[in-house]
Protein backbone atom coordinates (compact mmCIF):
# COMPACT_ATOMS: atom_id res chain seq x y z
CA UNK A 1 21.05 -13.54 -11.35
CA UNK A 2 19.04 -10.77 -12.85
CA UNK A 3 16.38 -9.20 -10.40
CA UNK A 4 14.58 -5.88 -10.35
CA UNK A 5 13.77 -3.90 -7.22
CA UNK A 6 11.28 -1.68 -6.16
CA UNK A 7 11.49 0.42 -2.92
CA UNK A 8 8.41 1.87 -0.60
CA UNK A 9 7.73 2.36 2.64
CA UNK A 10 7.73 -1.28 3.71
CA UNK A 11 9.85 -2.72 6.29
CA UNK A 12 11.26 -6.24 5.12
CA UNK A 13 12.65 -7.34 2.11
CA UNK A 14 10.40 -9.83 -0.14
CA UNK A 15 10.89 -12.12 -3.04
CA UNK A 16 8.02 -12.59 -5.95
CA UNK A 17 8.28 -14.03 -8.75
CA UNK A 18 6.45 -11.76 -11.69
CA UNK A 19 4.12 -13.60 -14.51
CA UNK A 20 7.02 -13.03 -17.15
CA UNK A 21 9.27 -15.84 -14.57
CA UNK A 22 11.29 -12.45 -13.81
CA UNK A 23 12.96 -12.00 -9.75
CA UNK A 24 11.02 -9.36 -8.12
CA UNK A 25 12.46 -8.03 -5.08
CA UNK A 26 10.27 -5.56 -2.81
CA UNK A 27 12.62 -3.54 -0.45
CA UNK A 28 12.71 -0.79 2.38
CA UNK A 29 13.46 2.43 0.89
CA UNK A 30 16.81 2.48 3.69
CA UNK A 31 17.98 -0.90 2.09
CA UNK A 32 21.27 -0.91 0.07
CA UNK A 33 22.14 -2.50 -3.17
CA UNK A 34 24.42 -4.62 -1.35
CA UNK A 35 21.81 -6.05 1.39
CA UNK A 36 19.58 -6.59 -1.36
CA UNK A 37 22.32 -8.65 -3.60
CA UNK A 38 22.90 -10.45 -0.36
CA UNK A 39 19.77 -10.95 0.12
CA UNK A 40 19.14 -12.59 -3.55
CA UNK A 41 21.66 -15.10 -2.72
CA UNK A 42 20.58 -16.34 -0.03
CA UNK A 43 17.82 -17.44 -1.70
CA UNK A 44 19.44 -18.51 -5.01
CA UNK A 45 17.48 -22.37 -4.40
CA UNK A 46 14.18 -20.72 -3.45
CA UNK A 47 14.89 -18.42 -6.73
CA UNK A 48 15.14 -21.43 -8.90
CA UNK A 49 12.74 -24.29 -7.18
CA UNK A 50 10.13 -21.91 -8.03
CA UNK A 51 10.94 -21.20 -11.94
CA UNK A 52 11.63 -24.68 -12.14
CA UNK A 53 7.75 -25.05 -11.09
CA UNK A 54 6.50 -22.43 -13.73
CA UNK A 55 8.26 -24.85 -16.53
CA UNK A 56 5.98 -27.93 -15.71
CA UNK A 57 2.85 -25.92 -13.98
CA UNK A 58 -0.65 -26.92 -15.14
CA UNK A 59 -2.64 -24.54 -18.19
CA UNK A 60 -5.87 -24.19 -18.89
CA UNK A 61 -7.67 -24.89 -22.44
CA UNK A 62 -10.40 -23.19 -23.62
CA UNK A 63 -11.59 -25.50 -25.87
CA UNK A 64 -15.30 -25.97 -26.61
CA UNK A 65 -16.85 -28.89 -24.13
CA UNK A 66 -14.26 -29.31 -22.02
CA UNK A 67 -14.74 -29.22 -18.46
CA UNK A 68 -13.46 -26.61 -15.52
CA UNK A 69 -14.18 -26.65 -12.16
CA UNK A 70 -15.26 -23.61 -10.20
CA UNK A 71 -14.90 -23.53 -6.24
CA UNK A 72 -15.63 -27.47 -6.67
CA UNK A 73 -18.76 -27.21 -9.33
CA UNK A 74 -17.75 -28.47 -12.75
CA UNK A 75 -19.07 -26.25 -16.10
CA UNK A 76 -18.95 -27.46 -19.50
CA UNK A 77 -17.28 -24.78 -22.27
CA UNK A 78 -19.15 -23.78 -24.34
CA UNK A 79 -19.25 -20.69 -27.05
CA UNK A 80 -21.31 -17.79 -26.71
CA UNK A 81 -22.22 -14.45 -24.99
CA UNK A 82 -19.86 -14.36 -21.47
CA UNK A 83 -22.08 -16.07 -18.76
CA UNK A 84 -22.28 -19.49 -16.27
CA UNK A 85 -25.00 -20.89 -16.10
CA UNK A 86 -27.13 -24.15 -15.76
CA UNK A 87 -23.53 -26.17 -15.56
CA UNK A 88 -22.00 -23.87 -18.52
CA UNK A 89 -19.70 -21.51 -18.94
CA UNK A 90 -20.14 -19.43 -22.32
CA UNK A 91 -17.07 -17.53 -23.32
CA UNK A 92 -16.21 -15.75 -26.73
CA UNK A 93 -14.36 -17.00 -29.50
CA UNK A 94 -11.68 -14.87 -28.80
CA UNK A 95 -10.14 -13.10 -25.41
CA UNK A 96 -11.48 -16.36 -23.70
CA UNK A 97 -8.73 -15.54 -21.02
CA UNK A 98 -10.00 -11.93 -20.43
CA UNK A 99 -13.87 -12.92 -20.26
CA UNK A 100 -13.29 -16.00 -18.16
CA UNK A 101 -11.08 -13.72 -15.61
CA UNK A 102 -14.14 -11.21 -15.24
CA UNK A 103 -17.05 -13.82 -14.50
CA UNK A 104 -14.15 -15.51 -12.27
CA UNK A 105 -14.02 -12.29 -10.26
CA UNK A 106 -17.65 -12.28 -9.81
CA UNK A 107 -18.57 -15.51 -8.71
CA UNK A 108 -14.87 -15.44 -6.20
CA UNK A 109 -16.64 -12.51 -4.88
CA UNK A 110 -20.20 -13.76 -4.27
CA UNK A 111 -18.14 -17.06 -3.00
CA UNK A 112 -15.77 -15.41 -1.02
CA UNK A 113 -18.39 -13.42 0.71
CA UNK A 114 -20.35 -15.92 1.86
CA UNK A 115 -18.15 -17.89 3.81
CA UNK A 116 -16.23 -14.82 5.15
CA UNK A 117 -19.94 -13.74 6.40
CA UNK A 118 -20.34 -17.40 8.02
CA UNK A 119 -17.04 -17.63 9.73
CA UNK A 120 -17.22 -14.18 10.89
CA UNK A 121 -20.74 -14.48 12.14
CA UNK A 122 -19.30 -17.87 14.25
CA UNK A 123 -16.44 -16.74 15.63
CA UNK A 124 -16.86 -13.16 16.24
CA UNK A 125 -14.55 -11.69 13.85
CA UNK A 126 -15.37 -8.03 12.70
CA UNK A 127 -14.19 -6.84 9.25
CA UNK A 128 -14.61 -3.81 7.65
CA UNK A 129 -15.28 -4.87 3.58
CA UNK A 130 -14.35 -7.67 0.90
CA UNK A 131 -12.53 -6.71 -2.13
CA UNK A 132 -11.52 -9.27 -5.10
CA UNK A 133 -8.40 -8.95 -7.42
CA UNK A 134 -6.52 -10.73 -10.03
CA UNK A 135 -3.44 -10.73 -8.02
CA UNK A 136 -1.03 -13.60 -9.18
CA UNK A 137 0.84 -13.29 -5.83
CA UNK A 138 -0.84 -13.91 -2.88
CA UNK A 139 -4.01 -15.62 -1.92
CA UNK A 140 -5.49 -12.73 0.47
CA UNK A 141 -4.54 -10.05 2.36
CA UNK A 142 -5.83 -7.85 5.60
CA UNK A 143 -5.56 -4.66 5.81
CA UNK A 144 -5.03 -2.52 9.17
CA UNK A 145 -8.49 -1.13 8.41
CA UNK A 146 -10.18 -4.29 8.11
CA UNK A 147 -10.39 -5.17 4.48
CA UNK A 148 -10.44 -8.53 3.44
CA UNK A 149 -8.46 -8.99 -0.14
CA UNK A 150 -8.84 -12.58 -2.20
CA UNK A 151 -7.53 -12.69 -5.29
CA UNK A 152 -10.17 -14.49 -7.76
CA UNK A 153 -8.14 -17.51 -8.59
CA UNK A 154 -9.39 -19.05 -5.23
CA UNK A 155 -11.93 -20.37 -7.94
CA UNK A 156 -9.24 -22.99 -9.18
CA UNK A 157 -8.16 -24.68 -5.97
CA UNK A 158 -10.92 -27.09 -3.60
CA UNK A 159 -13.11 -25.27 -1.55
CA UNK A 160 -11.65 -26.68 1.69
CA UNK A 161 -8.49 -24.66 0.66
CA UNK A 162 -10.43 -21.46 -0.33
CA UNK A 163 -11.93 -21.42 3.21
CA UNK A 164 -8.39 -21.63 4.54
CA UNK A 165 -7.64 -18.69 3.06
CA UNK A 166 -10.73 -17.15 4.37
CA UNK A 167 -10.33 -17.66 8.04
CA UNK A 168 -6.48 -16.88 7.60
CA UNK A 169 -7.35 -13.44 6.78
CA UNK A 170 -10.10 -12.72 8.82
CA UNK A 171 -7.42 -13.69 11.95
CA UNK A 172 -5.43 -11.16 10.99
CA UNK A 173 -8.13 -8.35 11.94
CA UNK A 174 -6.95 -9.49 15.52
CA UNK A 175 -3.03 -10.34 15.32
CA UNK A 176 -1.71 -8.36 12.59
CA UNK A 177 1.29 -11.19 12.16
CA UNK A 178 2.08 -14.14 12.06
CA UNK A 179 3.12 -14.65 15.32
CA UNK A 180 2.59 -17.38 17.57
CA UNK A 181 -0.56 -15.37 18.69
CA UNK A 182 -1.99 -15.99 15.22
CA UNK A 183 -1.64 -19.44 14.94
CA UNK A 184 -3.22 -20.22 18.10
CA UNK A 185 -6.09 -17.92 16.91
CA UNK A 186 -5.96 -20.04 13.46
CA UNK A 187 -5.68 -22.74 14.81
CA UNK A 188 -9.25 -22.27 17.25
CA UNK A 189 -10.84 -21.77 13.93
CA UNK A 190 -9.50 -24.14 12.06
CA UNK A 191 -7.79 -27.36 13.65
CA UNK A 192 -6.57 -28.84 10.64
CA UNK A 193 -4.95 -25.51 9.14
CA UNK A 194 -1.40 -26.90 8.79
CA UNK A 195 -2.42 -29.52 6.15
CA UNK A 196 -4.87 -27.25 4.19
CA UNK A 197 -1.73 -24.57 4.20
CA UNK A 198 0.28 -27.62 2.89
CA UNK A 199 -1.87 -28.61 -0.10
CA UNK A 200 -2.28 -24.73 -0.80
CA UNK A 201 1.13 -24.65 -1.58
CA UNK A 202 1.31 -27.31 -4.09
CA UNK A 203 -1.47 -24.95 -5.72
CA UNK A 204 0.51 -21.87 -6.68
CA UNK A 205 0.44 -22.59 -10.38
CA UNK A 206 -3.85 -21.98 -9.97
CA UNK A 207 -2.58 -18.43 -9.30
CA UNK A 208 -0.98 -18.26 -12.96
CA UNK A 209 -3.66 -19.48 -14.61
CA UNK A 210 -5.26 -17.48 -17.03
CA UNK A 211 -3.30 -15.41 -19.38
């Protein structure tokens, strides 16, 4: 099996796969080329469950007066000048992808920021900023300094799952793992984490999107 490999200063070995369906393996910079060869085989089934889920996952059209549905609100396509509003989403005729991805990113961001404010004005959680990306492969991240990092294709999945992501990150500004420390603090937040986590996964193909 083909991979590629990039080192840095982490200190685990991950598996991604990249938008192109290649095998991404992150790596320690003290790993060898035999741990790492290992370590692809070992996860040979994971390796091909998950190109197996690229082949049948879900695309969007672009077509004029279809529908798509933002953080739960549904818009109506239609052509024109790159804006959403009044139920409508104007894109171009051409680089609907690009456009779409941009006004994405800014209503993930006013989303994204309100409910991060709400759950961290409940529960007491103190973070330092919100950031959005296009990432394709994670949800979120924390950062040691406090930075909360969603990528904007949180748009595409029910806002019940969205939040899940929110409160998920904002725990890790107090355990930095995912320890059973964590889970307990998840888990005050959010009783019902384990099945939003579950129908989160069966989203991953929201995260591939646009193109």
């Amino acid at each position: 099996m083909e991979f590629r490999v990039v080192k840095s200063k982490r200190k685990t070995l991950c598996l991604s796969i990249e938008p192109n369906g290649a095998v991404l393996v992150r790596a320690p910079l003290s790993v060898s080329e035999k741990e790492i060869g290992d370590f692809v085989h070992r996860h040979e089934r994971w390796i091909a469950s998950r190109l197996a889920k690229r082949k049948k996952r879900r695309t969007l059209s672009f077509n004029d007066w279809e529908r798509l549905v933002l953080f739960g609100e549904s818009y109506e396509i239609v052509q024109g000048k790159p804006k959403i509003e009044s139920g409508q989403i104007a894109l171009p005729v051409n680089g609907r992808g690009s456009a779409l991805t941009e006004m994405v990113k800014r209503l993930a961001e006013e989303y994204m920021t309100a409910i991060v404010h709400e759950i961290a004005s409940r529960f007491g959680f103190v973070y330092s900023r919100i950031r959005i990306s296009s990432a394709r492969t994670r949800w979120g991240s924390c950062s040691k300094t406090g930075t909360l990092s969603f990528t904007c294709f949180l748009a595409f999945v029910d806002p019940a799952l969205a939040y899940y992501v929110a409160v998920h990150e904002l725990c890790h500004t107090r355990c930095f793992n995912h320890g059973k420390e964590f889970w307990r603090e998840v888990e005050r937040v959010l009783p019902d984490w384990r099945v939003r986590r579950a129908k989160l996964r069966k989203e991953e193909d929201c995260l591939d999107f646009l193109r």
